[in-house]
N, C-alpha and C. Protein backbone atom coordinates (compact mmCIF):
# COMPACT_ATOMS: atom_id res chain seq x y z
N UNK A 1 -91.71 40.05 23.73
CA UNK A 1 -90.56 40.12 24.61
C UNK A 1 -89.26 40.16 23.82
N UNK A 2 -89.14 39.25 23.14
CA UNK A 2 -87.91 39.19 22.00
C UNK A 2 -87.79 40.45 21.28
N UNK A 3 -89.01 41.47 21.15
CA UNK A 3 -88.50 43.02 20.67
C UNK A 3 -87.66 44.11 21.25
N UNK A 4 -87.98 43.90 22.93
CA UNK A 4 -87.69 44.34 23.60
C UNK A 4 -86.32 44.63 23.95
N UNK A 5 -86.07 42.86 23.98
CA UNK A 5 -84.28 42.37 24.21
C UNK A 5 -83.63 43.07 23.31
N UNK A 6 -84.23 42.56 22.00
CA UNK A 6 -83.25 43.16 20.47
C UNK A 6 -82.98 44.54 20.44
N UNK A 7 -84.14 45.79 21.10
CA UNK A 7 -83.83 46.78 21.67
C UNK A 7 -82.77 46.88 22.33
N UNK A 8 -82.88 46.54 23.38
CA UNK A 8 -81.85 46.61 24.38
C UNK A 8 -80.52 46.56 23.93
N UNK A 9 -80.30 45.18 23.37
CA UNK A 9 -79.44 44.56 22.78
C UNK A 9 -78.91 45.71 21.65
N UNK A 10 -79.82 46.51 20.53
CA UNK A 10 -79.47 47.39 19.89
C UNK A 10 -78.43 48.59 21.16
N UNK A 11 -79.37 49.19 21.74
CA UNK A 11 -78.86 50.54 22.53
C UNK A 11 -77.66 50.01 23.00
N UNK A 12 -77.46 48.88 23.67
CA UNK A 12 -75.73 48.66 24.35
C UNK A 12 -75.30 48.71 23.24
N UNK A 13 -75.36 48.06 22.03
CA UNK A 13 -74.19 47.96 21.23
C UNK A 13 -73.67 49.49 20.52
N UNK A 14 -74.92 50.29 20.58
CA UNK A 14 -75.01 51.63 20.04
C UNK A 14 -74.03 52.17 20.78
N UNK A 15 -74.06 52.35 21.99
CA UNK A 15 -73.17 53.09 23.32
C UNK A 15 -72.05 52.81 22.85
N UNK A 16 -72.07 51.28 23.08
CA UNK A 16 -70.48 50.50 23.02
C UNK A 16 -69.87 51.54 21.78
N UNK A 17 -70.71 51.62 20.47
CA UNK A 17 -69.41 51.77 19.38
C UNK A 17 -69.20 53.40 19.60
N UNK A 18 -70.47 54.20 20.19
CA UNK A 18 -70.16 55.40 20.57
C UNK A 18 -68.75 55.42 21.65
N UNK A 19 -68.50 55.01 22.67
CA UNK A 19 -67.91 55.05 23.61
C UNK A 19 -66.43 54.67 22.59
N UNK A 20 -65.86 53.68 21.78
CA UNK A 20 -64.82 53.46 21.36
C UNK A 20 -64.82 54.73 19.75
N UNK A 21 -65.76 55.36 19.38
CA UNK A 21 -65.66 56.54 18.28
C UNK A 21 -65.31 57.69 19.26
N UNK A 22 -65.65 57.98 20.29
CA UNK A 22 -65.50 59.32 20.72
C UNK A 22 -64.21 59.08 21.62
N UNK A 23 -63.48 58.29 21.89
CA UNK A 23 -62.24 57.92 22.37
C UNK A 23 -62.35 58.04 23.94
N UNK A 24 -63.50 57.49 24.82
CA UNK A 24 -64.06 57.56 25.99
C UNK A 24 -63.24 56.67 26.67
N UNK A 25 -62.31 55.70 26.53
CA UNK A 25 -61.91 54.58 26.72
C UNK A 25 -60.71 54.79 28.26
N UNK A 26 -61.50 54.40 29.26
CA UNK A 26 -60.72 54.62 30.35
C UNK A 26 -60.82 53.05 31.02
N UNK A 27 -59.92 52.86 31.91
CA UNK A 27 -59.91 51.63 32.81
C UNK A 27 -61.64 51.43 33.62
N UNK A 28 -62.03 52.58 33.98
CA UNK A 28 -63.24 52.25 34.46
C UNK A 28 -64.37 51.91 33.23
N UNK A 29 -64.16 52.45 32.31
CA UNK A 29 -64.83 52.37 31.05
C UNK A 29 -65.32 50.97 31.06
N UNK A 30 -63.61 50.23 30.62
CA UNK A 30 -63.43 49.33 30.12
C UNK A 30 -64.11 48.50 30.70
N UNK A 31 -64.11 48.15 32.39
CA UNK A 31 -65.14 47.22 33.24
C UNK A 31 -66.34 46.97 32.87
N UNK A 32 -66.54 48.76 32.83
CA UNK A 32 -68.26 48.61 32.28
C UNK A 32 -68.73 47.64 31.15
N UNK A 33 -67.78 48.35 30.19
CA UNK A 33 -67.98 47.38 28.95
C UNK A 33 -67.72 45.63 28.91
N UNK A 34 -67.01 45.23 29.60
CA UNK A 34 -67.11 44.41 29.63
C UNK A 34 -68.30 43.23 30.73
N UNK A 35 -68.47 44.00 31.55
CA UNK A 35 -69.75 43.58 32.25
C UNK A 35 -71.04 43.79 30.91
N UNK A 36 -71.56 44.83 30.36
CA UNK A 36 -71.97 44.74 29.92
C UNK A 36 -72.13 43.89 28.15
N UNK A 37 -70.99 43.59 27.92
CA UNK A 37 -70.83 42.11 27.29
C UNK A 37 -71.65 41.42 27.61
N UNK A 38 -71.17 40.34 28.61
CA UNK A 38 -71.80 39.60 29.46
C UNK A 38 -73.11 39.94 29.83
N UNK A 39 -73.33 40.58 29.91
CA UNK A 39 -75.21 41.15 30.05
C UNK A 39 -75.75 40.60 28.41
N UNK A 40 -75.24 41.21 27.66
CA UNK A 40 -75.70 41.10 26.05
C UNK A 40 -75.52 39.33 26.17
N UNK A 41 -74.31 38.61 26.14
CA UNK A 41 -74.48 37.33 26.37
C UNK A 41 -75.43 36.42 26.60
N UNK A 42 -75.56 37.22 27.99
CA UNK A 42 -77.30 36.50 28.64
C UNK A 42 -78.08 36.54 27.69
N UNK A 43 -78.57 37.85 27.94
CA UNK A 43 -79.63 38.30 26.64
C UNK A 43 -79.99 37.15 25.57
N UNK A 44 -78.36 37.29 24.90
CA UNK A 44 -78.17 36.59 23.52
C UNK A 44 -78.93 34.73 24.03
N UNK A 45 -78.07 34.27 25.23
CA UNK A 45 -78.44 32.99 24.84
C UNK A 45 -79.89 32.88 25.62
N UNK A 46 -80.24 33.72 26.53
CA UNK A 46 -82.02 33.22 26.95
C UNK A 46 -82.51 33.37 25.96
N UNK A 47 -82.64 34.29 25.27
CA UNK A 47 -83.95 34.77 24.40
C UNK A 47 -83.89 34.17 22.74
N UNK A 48 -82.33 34.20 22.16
CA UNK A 48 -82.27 34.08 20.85
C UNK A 48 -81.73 32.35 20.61
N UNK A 49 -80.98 32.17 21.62
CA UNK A 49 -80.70 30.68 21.56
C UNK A 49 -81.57 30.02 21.81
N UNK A 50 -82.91 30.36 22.82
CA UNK A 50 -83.86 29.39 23.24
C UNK A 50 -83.67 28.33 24.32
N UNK A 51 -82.18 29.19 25.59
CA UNK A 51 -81.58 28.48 26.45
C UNK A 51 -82.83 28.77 27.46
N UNK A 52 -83.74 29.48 27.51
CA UNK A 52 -84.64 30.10 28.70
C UNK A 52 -85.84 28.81 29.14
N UNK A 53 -86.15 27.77 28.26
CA UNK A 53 -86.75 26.52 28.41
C UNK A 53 -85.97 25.40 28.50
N UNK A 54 -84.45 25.26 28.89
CA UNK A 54 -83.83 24.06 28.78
C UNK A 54 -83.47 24.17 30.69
N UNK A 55 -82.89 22.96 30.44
CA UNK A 55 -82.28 23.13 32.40
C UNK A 55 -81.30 23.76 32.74
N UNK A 56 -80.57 24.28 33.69
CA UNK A 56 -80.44 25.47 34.25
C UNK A 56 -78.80 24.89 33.90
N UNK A 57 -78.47 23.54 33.88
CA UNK A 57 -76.90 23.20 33.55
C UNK A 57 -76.25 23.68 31.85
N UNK A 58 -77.22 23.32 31.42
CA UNK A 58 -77.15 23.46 30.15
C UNK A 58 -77.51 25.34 29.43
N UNK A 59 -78.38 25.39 30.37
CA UNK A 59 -78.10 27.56 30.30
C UNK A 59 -76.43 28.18 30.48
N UNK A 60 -75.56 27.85 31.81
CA UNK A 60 -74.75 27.78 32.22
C UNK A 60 -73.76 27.73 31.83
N UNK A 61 -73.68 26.68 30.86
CA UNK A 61 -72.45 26.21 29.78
C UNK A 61 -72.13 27.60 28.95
N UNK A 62 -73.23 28.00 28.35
CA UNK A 62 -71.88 29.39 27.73
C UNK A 62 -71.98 30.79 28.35
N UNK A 63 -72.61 30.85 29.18
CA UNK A 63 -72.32 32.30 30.47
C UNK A 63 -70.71 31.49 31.19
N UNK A 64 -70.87 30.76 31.49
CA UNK A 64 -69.36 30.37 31.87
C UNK A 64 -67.88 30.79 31.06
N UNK A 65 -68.46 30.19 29.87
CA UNK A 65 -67.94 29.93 28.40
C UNK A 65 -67.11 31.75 28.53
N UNK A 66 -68.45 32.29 28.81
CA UNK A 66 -68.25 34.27 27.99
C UNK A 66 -67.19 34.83 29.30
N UNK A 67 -68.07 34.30 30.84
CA UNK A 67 -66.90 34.82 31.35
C UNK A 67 -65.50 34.33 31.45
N UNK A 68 -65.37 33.24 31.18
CA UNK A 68 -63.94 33.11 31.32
C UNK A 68 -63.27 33.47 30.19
N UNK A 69 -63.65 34.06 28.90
CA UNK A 69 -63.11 34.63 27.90
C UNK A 69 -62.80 36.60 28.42
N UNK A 70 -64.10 36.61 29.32
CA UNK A 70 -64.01 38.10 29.27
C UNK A 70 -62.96 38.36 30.72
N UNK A 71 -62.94 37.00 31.05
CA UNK A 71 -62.09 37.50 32.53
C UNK A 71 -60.62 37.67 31.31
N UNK A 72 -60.22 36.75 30.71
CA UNK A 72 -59.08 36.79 30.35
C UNK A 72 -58.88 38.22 29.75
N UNK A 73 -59.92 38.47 28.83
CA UNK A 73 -59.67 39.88 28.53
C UNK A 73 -59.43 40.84 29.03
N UNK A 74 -60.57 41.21 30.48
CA UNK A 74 -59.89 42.09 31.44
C UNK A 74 -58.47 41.70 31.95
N UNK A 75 -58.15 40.33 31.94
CA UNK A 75 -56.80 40.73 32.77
C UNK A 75 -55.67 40.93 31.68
N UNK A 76 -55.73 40.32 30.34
CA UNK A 76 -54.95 40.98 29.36
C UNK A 76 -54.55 42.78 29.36
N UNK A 77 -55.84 43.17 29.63
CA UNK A 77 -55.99 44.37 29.24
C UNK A 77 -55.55 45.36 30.51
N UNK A 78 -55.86 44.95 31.95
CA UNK A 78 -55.12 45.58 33.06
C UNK A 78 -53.82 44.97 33.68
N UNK A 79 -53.25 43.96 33.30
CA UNK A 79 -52.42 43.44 33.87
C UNK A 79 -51.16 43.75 32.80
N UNK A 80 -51.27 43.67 31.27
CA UNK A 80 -50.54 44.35 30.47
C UNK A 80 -50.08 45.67 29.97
């Protein structure tokens, strides 16, 4: 299962640096990408942190953590 993710985990990040090399970078873009952050996040802490066997408060703590960093970012980024 953990090959799978790291896949995954590879291809978004692949897109991602494609999407900022080919100068794709639009307001709708940007959502995407940042939702898909937060997807990689998950990813990152079920599978590689080993949050996927602990209790569901303690999973929580840094998906919270990512979005309220990534909210700030989106609103840096559309509100400026």
């Amino acid at each position: 299962m953990s090959t799978k993710v790291w896949l995954v985990l590879i291809v978004m990040t692949v897109i991602t640096f494609l999407i900022g090399f080919l100068n794709l970078v639009n307001p709708y873009v940007v959502g995407i990408l940042l939702v898909s952050i937060l997807l990689k996040g998950y990813l990152i802490s079920e599978h590689f942190m080993g949050l996927h066997e602990v209790n569901f408060r303690y999973r929580i703590i840094p998906l919270v953590w990512l979005f309220i960093v990534l909210l700030l970012i989106g609103y840096a980024y559309y509100a400026l």
